[in-house]
N, C-alpha and C. Protein backbone atom coordinates (compact mmCIF):
# COMPACT_ATOMS: atom_id res chain seq x y z
N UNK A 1 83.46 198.30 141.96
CA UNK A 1 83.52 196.95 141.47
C UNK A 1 84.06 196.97 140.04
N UNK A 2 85.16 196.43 139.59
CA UNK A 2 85.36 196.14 138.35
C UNK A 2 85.49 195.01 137.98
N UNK A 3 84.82 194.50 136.57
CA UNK A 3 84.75 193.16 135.77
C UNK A 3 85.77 192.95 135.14
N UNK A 4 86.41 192.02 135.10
CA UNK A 4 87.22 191.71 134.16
C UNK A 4 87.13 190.50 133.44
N UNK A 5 87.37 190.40 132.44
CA UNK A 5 87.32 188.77 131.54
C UNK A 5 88.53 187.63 131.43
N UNK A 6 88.07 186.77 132.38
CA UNK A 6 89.52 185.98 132.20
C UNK A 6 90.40 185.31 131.48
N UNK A 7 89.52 185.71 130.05
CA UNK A 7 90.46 185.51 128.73
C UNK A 7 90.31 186.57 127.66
N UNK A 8 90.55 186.86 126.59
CA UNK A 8 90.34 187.66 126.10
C UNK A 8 89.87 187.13 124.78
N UNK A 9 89.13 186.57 124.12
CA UNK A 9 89.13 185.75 122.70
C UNK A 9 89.22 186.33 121.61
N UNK A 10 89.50 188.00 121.71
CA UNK A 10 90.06 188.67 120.16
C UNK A 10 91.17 188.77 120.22
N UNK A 11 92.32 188.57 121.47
CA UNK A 11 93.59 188.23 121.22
C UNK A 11 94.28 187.21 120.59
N UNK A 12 93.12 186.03 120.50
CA UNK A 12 93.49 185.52 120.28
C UNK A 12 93.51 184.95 118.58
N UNK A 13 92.39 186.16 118.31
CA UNK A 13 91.89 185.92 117.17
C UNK A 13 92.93 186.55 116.19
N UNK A 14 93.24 187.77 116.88
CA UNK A 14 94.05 188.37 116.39
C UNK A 14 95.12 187.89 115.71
N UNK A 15 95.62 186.73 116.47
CA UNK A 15 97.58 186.41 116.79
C UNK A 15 97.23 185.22 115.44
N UNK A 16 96.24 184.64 115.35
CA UNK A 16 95.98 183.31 114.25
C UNK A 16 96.08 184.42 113.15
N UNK A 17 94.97 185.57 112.95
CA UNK A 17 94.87 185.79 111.60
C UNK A 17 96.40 186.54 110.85
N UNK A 18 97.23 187.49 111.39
CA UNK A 18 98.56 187.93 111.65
C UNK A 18 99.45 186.97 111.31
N UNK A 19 99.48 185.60 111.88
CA UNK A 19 99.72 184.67 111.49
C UNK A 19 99.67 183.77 110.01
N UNK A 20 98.60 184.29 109.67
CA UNK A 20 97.79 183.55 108.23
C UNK A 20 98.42 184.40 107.74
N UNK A 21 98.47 185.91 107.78
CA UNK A 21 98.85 186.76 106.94
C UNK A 21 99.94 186.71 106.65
N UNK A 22 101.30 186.56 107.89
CA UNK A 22 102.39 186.30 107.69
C UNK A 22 102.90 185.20 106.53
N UNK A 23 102.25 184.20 107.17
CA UNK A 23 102.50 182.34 106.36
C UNK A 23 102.19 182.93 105.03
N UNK A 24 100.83 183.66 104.60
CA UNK A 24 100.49 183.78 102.92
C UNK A 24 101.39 184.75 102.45
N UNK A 25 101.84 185.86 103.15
CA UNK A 25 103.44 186.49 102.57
C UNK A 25 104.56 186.16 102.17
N UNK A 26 104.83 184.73 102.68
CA UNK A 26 106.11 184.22 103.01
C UNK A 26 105.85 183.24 101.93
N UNK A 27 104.52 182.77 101.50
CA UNK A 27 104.12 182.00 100.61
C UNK A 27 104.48 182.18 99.62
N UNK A 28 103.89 183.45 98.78
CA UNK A 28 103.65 184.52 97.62
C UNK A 28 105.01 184.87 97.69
N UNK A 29 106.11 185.15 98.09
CA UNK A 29 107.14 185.27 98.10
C UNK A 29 108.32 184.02 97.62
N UNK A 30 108.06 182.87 98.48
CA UNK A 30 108.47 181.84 97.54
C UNK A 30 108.17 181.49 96.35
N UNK A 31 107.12 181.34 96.32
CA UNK A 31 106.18 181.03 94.95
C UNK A 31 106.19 181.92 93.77
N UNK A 32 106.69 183.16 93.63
CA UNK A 32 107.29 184.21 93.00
C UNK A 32 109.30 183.68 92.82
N UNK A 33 109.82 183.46 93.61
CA UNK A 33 110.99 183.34 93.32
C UNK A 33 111.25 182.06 92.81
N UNK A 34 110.77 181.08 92.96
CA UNK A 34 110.88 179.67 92.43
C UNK A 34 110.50 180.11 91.32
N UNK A 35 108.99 180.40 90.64
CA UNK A 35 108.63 180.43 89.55
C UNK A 35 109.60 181.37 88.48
N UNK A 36 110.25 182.10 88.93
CA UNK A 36 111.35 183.36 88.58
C UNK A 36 112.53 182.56 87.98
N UNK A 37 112.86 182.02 89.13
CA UNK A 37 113.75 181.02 88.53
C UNK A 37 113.59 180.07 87.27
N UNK A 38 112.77 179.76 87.33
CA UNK A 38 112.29 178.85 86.03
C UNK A 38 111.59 178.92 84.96
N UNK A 39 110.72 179.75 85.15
CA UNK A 39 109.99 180.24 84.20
C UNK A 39 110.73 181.94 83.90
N UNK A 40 110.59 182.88 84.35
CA UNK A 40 110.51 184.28 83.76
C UNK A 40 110.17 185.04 85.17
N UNK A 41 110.18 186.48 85.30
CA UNK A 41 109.57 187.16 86.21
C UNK A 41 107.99 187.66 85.24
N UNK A 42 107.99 187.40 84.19
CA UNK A 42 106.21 187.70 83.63
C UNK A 42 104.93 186.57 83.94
N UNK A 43 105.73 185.54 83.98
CA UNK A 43 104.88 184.27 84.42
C UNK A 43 104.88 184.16 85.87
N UNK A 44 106.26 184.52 86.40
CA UNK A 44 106.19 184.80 87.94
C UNK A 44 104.31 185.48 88.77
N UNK A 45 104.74 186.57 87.58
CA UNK A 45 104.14 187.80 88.22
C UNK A 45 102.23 187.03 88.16
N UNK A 46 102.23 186.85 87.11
CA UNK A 46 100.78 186.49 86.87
C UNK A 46 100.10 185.27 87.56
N UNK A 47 101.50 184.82 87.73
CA UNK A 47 100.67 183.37 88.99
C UNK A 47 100.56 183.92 90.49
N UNK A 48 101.32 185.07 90.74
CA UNK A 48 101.51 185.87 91.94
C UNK A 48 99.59 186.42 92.20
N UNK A 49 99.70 186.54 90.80
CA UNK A 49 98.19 188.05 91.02
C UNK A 49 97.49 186.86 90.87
N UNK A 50 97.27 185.79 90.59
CA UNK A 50 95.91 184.88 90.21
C UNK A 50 95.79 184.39 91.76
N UNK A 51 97.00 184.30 92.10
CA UNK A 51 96.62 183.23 93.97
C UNK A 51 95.66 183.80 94.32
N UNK A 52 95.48 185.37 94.94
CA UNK A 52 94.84 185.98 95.88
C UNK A 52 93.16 186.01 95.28
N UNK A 53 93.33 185.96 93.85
CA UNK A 53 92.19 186.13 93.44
C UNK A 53 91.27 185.12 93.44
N UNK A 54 92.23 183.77 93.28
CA UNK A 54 91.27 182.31 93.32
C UNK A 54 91.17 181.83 94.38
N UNK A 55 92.08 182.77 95.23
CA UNK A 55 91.33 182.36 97.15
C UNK A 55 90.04 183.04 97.44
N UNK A 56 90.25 184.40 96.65
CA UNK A 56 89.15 184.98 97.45
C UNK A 56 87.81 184.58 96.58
N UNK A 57 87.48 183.63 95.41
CA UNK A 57 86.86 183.37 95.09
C UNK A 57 86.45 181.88 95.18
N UNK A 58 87.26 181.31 96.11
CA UNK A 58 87.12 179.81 96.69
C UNK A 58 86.27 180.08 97.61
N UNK A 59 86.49 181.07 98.62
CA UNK A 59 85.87 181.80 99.86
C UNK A 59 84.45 182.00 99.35
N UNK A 60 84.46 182.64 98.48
CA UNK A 60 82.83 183.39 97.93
C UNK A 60 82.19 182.08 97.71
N UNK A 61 82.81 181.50 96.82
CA UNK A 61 82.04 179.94 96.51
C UNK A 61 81.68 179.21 97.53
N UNK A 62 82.53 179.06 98.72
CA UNK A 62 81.65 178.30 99.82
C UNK A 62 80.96 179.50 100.30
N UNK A 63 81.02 180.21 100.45
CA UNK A 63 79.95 181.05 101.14
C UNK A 63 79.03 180.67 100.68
N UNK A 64 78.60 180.99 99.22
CA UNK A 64 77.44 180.55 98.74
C UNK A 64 77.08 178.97 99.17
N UNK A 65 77.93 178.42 99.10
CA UNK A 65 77.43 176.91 99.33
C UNK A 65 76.85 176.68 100.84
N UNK A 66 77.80 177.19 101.60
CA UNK A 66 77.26 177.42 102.97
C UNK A 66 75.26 178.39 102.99
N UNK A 67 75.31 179.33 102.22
CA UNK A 67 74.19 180.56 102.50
C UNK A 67 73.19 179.24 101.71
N UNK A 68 73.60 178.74 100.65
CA UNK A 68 72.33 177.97 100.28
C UNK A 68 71.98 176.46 101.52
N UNK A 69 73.05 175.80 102.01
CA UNK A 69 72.55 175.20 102.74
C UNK A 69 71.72 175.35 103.93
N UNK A 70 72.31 176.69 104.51
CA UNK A 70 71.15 177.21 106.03
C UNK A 70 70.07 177.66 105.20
N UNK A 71 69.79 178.41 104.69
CA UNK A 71 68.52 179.62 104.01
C UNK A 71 67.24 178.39 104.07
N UNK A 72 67.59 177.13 103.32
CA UNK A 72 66.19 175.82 103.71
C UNK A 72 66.21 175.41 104.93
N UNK A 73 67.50 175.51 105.45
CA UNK A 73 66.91 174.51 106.78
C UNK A 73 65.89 175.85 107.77
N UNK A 74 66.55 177.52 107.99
CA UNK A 74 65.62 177.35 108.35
C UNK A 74 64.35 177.95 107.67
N UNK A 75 64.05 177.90 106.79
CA UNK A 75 62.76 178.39 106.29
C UNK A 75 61.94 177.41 106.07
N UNK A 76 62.39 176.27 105.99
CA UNK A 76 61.40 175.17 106.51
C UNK A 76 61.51 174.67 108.24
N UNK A 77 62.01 174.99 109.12
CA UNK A 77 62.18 174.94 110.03
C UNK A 77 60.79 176.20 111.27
N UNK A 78 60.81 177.79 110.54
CA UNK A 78 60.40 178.22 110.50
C UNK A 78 58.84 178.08 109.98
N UNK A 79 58.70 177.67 109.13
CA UNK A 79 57.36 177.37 108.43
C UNK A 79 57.06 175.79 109.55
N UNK A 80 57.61 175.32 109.57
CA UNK A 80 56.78 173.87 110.63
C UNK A 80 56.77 173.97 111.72
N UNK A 81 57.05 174.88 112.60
CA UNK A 81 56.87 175.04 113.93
C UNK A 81 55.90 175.78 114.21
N UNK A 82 55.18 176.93 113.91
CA UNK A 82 53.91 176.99 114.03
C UNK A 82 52.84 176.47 113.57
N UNK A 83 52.86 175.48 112.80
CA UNK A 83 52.03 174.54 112.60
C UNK A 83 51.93 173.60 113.01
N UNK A 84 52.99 172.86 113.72
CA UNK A 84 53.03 172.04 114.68
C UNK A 84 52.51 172.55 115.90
N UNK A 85 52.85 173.79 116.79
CA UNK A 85 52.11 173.69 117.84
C UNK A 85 50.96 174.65 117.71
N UNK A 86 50.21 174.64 116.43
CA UNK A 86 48.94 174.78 116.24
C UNK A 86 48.19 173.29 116.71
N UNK A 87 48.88 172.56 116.00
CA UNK A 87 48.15 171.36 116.14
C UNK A 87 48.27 170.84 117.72
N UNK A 88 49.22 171.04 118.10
CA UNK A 88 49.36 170.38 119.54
C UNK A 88 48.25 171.55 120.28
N UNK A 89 48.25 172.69 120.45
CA UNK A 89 47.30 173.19 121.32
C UNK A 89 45.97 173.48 120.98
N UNK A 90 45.36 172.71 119.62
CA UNK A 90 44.07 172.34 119.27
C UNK A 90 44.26 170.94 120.03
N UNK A 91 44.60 170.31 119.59
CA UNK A 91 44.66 168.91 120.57
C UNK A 91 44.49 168.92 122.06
N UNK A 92 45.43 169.62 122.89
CA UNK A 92 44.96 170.10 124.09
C UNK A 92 44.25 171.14 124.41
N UNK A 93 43.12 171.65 124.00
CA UNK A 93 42.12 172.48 124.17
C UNK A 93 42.70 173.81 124.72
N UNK A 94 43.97 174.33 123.93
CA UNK A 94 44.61 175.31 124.54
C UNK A 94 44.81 175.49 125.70
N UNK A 95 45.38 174.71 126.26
CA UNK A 95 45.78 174.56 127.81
C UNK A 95 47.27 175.78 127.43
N UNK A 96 48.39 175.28 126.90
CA UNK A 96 49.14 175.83 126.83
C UNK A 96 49.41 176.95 125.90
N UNK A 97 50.43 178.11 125.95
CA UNK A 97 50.90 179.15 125.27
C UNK A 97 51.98 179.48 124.78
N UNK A 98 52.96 178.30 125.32
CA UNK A 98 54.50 178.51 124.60
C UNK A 98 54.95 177.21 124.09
N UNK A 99 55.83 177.44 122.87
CA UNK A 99 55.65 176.51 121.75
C UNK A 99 56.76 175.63 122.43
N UNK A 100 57.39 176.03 123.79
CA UNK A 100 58.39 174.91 124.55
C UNK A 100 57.28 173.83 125.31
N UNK A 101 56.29 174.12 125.82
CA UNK A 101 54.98 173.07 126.46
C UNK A 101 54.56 172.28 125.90
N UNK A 102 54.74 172.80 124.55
CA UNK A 102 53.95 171.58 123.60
C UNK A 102 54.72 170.67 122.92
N UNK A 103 55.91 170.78 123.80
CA UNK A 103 56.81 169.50 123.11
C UNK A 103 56.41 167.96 123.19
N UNK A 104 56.44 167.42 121.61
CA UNK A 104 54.98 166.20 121.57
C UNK A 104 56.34 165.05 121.97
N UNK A 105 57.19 164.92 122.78
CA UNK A 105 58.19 163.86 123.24
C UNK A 105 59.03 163.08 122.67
N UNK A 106 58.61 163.47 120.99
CA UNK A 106 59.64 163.03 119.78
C UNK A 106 60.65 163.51 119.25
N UNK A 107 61.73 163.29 119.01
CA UNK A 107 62.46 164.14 118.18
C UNK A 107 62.03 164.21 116.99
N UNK A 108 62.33 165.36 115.98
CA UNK A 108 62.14 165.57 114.44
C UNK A 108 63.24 164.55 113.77
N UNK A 109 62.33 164.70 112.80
CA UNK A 109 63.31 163.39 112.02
C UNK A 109 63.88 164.06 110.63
């Protein structure tokens, strides 16, 4: 018996990022010769080296913005769910044992 997968989704991942890489080559390359033209190849050069650096520190910055937004949701998420179905299976005299039974029919707000 052999499995096979009827798509492959790192091919495809592949062909986008190759892609990005290409487009930001082709970028840095214009953006070097325009600036060359008009300004100097020393001013060229230094707006060349700042791109990569203020991308990859745009990146870090949402990361962080991203890592601080999950880290509360769930650690308060975490912290209220066993206390919630503490309370629900004191309420029902421990009938139940999994914290999916004791769903009290509300959504969280």
């Amino acid at each position: 018996m052999i499995m096979e997968l009827p798509t492959d989704g790192a091919a495809v991942v592949r062909e986008r990022l190759s892609l990005v890489v290409v487009s930001g080559l082709q970028g840095l390359v214009l953006d070097v010769a325009v600036l060359w033209l008009f300004f100097g190849l020393r001013f060229s050069f230094w707006v060349a080296m700042g791109l990569p650096v203020s991308f990859m520190g745009g990146v870090a910055v949402m990361g962080l913005v991203e890592a601080f937004g999950i880290l509360p949701h769930h650690l308060i998420h975490s912290l209220e769910t066993p206390r919630k179905n503490r309370r629900v299976r004191a309420r029902a005299g421990r009938r139940w044992t999994s914290p999916a039974s004791a769903w009290s029919g509300r959504w969280p707000v």
